[in-house]
C-alpha atoms as a PDB file:
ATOM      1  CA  UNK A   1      72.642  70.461 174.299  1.00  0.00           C
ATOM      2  CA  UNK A   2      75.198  72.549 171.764  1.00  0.00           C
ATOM      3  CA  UNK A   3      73.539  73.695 168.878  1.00  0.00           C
ATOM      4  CA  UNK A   4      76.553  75.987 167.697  1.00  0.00           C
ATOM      5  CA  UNK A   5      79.157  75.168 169.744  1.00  0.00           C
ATOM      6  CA  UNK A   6      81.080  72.165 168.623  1.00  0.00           C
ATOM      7  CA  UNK A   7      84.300  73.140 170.368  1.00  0.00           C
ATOM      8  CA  UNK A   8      82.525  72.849 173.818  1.00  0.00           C
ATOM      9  CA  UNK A   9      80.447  69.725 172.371  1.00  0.00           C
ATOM     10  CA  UNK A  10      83.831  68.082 171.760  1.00  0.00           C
ATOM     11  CA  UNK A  11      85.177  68.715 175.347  1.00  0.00           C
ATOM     12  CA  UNK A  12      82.043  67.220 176.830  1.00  0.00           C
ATOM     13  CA  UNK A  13      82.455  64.037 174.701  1.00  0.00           C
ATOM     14  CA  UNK A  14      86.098  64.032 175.570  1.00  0.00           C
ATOM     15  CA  UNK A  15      85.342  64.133 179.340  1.00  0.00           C
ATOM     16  CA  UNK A  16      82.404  61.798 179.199  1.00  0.00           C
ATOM     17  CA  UNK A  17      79.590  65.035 180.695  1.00  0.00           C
ATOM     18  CA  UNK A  18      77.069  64.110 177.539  1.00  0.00           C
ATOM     19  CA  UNK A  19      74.698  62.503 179.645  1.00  0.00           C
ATOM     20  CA  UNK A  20      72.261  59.350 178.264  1.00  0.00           C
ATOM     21  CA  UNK A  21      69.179  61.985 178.562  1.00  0.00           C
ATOM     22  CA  UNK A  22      71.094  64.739 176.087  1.00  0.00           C
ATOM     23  CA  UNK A  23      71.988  62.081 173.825  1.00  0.00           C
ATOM     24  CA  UNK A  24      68.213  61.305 173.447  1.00  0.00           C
ATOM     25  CA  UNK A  25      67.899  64.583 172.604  1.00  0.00           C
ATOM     26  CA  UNK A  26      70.257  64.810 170.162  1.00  0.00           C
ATOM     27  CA  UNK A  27      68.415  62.231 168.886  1.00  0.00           C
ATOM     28  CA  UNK A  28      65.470  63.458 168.848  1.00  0.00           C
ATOM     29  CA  UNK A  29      66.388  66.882 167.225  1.00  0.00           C
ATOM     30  CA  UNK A  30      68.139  65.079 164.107  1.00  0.00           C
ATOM     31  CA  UNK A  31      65.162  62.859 163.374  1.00  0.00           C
ATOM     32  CA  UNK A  32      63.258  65.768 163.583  1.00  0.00           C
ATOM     33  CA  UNK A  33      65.894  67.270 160.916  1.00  0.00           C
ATOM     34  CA  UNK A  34      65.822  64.366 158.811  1.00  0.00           C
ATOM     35  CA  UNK A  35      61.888  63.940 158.426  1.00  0.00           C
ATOM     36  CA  UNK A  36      61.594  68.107 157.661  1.00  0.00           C
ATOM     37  CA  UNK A  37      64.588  67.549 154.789  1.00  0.00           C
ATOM     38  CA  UNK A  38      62.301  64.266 153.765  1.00  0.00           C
ATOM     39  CA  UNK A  39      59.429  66.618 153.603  1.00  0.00           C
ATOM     40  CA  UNK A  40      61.108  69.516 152.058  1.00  0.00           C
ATOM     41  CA  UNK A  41      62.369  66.856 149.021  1.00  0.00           C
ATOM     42  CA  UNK A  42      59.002  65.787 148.665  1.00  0.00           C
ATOM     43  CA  UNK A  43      57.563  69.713 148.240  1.00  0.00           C
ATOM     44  CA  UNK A  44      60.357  70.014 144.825  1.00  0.00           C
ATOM     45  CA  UNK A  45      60.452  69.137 141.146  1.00  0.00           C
ATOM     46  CA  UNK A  46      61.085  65.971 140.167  1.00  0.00           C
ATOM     47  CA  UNK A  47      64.476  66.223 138.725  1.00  0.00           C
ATOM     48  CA  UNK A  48      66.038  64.279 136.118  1.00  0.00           C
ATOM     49  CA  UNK A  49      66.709  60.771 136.706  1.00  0.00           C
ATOM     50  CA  UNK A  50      70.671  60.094 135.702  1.00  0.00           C
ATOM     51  CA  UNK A  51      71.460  63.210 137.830  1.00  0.00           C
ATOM     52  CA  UNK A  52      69.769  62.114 141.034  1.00  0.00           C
ATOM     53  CA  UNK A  53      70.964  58.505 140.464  1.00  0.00           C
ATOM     54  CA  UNK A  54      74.432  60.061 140.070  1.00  0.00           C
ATOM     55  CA  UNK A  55      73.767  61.805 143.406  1.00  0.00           C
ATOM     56  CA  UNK A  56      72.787  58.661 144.993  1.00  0.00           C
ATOM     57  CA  UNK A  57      75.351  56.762 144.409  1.00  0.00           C
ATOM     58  CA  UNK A  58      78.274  59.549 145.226  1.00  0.00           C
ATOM     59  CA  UNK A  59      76.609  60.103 148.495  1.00  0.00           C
ATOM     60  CA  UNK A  60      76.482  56.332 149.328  1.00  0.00           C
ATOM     61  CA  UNK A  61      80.267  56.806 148.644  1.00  0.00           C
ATOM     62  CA  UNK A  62      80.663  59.473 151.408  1.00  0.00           C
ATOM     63  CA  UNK A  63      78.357  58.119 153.584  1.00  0.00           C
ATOM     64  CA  UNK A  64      80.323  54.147 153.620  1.00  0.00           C
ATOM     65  CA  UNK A  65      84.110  55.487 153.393  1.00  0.00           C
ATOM     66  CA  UNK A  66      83.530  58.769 156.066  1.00  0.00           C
ATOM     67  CA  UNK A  67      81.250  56.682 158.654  1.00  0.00           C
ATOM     68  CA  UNK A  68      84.225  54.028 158.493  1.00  0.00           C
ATOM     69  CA  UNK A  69      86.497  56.700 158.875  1.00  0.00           C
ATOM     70  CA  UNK A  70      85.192  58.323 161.818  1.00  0.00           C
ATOM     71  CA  UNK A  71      84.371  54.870 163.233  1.00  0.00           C
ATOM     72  CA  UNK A  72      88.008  54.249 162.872  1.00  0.00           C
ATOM     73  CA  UNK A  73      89.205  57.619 164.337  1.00  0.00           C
ATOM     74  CA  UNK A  74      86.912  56.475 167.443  1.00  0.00           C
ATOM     75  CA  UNK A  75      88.935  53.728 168.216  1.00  0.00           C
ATOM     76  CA  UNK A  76      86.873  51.234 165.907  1.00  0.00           C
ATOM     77  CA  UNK A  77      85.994  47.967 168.028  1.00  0.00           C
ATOM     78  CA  UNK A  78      88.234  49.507 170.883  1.00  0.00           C
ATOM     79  CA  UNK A  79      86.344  52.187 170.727  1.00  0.00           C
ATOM     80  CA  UNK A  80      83.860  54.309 172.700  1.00  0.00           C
ATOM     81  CA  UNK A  81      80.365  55.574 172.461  1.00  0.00           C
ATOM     82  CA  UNK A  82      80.398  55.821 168.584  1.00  0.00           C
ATOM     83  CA  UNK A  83      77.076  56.397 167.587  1.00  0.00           C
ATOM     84  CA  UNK A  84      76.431  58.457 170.432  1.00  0.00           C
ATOM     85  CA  UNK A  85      78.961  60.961 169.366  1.00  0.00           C
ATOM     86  CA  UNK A  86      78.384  60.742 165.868  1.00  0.00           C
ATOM     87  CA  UNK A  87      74.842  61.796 166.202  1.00  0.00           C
ATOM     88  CA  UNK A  88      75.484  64.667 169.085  1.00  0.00           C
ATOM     89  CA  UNK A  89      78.153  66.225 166.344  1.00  0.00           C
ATOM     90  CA  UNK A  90      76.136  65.951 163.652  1.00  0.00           C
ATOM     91  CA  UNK A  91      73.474  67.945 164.846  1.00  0.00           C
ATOM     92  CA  UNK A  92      75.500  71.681 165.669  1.00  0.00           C
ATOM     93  CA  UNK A  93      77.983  70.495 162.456  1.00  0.00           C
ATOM     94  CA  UNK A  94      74.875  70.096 160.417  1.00  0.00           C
ATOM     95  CA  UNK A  95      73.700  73.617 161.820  1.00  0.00           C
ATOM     96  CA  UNK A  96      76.847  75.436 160.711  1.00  0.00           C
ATOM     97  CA  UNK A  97      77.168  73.513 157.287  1.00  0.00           C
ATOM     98  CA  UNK A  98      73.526  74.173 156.115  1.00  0.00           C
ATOM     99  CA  UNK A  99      73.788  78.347 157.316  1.00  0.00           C
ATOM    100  CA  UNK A 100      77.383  78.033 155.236  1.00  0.00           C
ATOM    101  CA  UNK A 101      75.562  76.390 152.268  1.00  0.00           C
ATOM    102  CA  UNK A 102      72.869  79.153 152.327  1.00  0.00           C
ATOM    103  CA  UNK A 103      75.044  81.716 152.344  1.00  0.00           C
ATOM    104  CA  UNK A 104      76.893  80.273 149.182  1.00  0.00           C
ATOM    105  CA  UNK A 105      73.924  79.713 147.316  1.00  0.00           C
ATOM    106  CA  UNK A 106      72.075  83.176 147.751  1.00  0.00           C
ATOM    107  CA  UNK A 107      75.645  84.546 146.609  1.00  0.00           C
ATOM    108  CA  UNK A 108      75.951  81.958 143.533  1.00  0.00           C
ATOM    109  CA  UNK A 109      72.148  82.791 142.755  1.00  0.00           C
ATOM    110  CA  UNK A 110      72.719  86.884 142.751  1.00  0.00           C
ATOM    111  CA  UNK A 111      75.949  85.930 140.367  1.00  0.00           C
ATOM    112  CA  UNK A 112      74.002  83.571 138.151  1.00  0.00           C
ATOM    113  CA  UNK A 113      71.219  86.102 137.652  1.00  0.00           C
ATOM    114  CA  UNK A 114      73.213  88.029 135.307  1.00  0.00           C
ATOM    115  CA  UNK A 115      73.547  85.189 132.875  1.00  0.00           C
ATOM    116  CA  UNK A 116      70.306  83.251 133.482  1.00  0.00           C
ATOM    117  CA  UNK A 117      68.705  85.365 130.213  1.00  0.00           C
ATOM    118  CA  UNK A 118      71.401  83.558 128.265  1.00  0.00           C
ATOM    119  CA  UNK A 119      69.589  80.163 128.818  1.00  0.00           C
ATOM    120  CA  UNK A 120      66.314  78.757 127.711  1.00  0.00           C
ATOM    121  CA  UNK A 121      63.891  77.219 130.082  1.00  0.00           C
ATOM    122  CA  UNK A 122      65.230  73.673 129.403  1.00  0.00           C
ATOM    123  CA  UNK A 123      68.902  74.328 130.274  1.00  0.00           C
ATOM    124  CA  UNK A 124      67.706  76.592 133.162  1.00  0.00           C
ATOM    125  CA  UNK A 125      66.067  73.354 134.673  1.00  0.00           C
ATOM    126  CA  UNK A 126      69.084  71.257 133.881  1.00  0.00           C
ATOM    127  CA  UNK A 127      71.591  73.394 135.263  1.00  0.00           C
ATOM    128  CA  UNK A 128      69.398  73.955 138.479  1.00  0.00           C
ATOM    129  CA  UNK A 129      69.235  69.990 139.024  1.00  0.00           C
ATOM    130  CA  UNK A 130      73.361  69.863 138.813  1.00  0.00           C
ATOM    131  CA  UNK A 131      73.038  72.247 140.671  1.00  0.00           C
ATOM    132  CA  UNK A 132      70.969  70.586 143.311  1.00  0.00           C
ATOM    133  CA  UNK A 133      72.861  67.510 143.413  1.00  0.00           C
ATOM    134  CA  UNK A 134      76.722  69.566 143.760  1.00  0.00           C
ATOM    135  CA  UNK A 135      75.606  71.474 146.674  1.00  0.00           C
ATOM    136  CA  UNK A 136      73.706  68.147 147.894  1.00  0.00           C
ATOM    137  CA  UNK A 137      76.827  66.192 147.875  1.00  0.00           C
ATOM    138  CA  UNK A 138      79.496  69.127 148.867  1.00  0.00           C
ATOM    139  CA  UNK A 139      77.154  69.380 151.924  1.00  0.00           C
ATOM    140  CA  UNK A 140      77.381  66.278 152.795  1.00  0.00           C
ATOM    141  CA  UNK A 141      81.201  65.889 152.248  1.00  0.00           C
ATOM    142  CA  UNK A 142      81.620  68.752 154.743  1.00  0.00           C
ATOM    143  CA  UNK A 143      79.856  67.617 157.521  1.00  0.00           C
ATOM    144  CA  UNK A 144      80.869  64.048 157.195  1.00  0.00           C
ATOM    145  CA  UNK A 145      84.663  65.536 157.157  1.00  0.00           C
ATOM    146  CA  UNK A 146      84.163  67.916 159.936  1.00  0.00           C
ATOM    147  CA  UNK A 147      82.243  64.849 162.113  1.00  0.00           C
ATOM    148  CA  UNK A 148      85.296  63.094 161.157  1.00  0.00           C
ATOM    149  CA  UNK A 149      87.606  65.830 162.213  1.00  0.00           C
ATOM    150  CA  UNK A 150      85.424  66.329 165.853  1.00  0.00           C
ATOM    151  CA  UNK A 151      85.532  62.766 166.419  1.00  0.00           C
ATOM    152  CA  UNK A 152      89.471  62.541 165.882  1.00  0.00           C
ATOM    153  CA  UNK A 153      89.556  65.466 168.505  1.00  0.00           C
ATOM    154  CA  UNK A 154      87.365  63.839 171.097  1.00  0.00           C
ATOM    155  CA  UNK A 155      90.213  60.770 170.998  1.00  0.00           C
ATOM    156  CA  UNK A 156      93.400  62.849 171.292  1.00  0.00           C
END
């Protein structure tokens, strides 16, 4: 199993070496992601309702056009092993995407700082939900896109 390495992840997929037992694995370790996100979201504020609707619906947007996508770069009915290389990329892409979005956010935080004793408590909440749902959506824009981009590679 690849954790970090996509490039090798790729080649593997390319060359048909995943075998059925890693791709139970892989799984495995992205349910496990999904129900600790699921419990993480249930741990924060309840933010405001037209945001997280607005949320919603743009990542139901990226989630229908970049699964067809990437089922079309995989050869769509022609092709091979879709799912099974969908979720084995998602997992290390997922990895690298969440450490990048980290990263951004501890920076934008120690930036926003400065000017959070310009805001009241009210604005400070609504500015954190935007800012919940744009780094919610970016996130998943760049790992559906780099999924996308991995799958293309694994049929050239």
């Amino acid at each position: 199993m690849y954790f970090w390495r996509t490039d090798l992840l790729i080649k593997d997929l390319k060359q048909n070496r995943v075998t059925q037992a890693d791709f139970k694995n892989y799984y495995l370790v992205n349910g496990i992601l999904i129900l600790l996100s699921f419990f993480a979201l249930s741990q924060t504020a309840v933010e405001e309702l037209k945001i997280s609707l607005a949320g919603f619906v743009i990542n139901l947007g990226l989630l229908i056009s970049w699964i067809n996508a990437a089922f079309k770069a995989n050869g769509g009915e022609k092709g091979h092993a879709f799912l099974n290389r969908f979720i084995a990329l998602y997992l290390p892409i997922t990895i690298k995407i969440t450490i990048f979005a980290i990263v951004v956010m501890i920076c934008f935080e120690l930036i926003f700082n400065v000017f959070k004793g310009q805001f009241d408590e009210v604005q400070l909440a609504h500015i954190d939900a935007i800012k919940s749902i744009v780094v919610d959506i970016a996130t998943s824009f760049l790992i559906y896109w780099r999924i996308y981009v991995a799958i293309t590679k694994v049929n050239s």
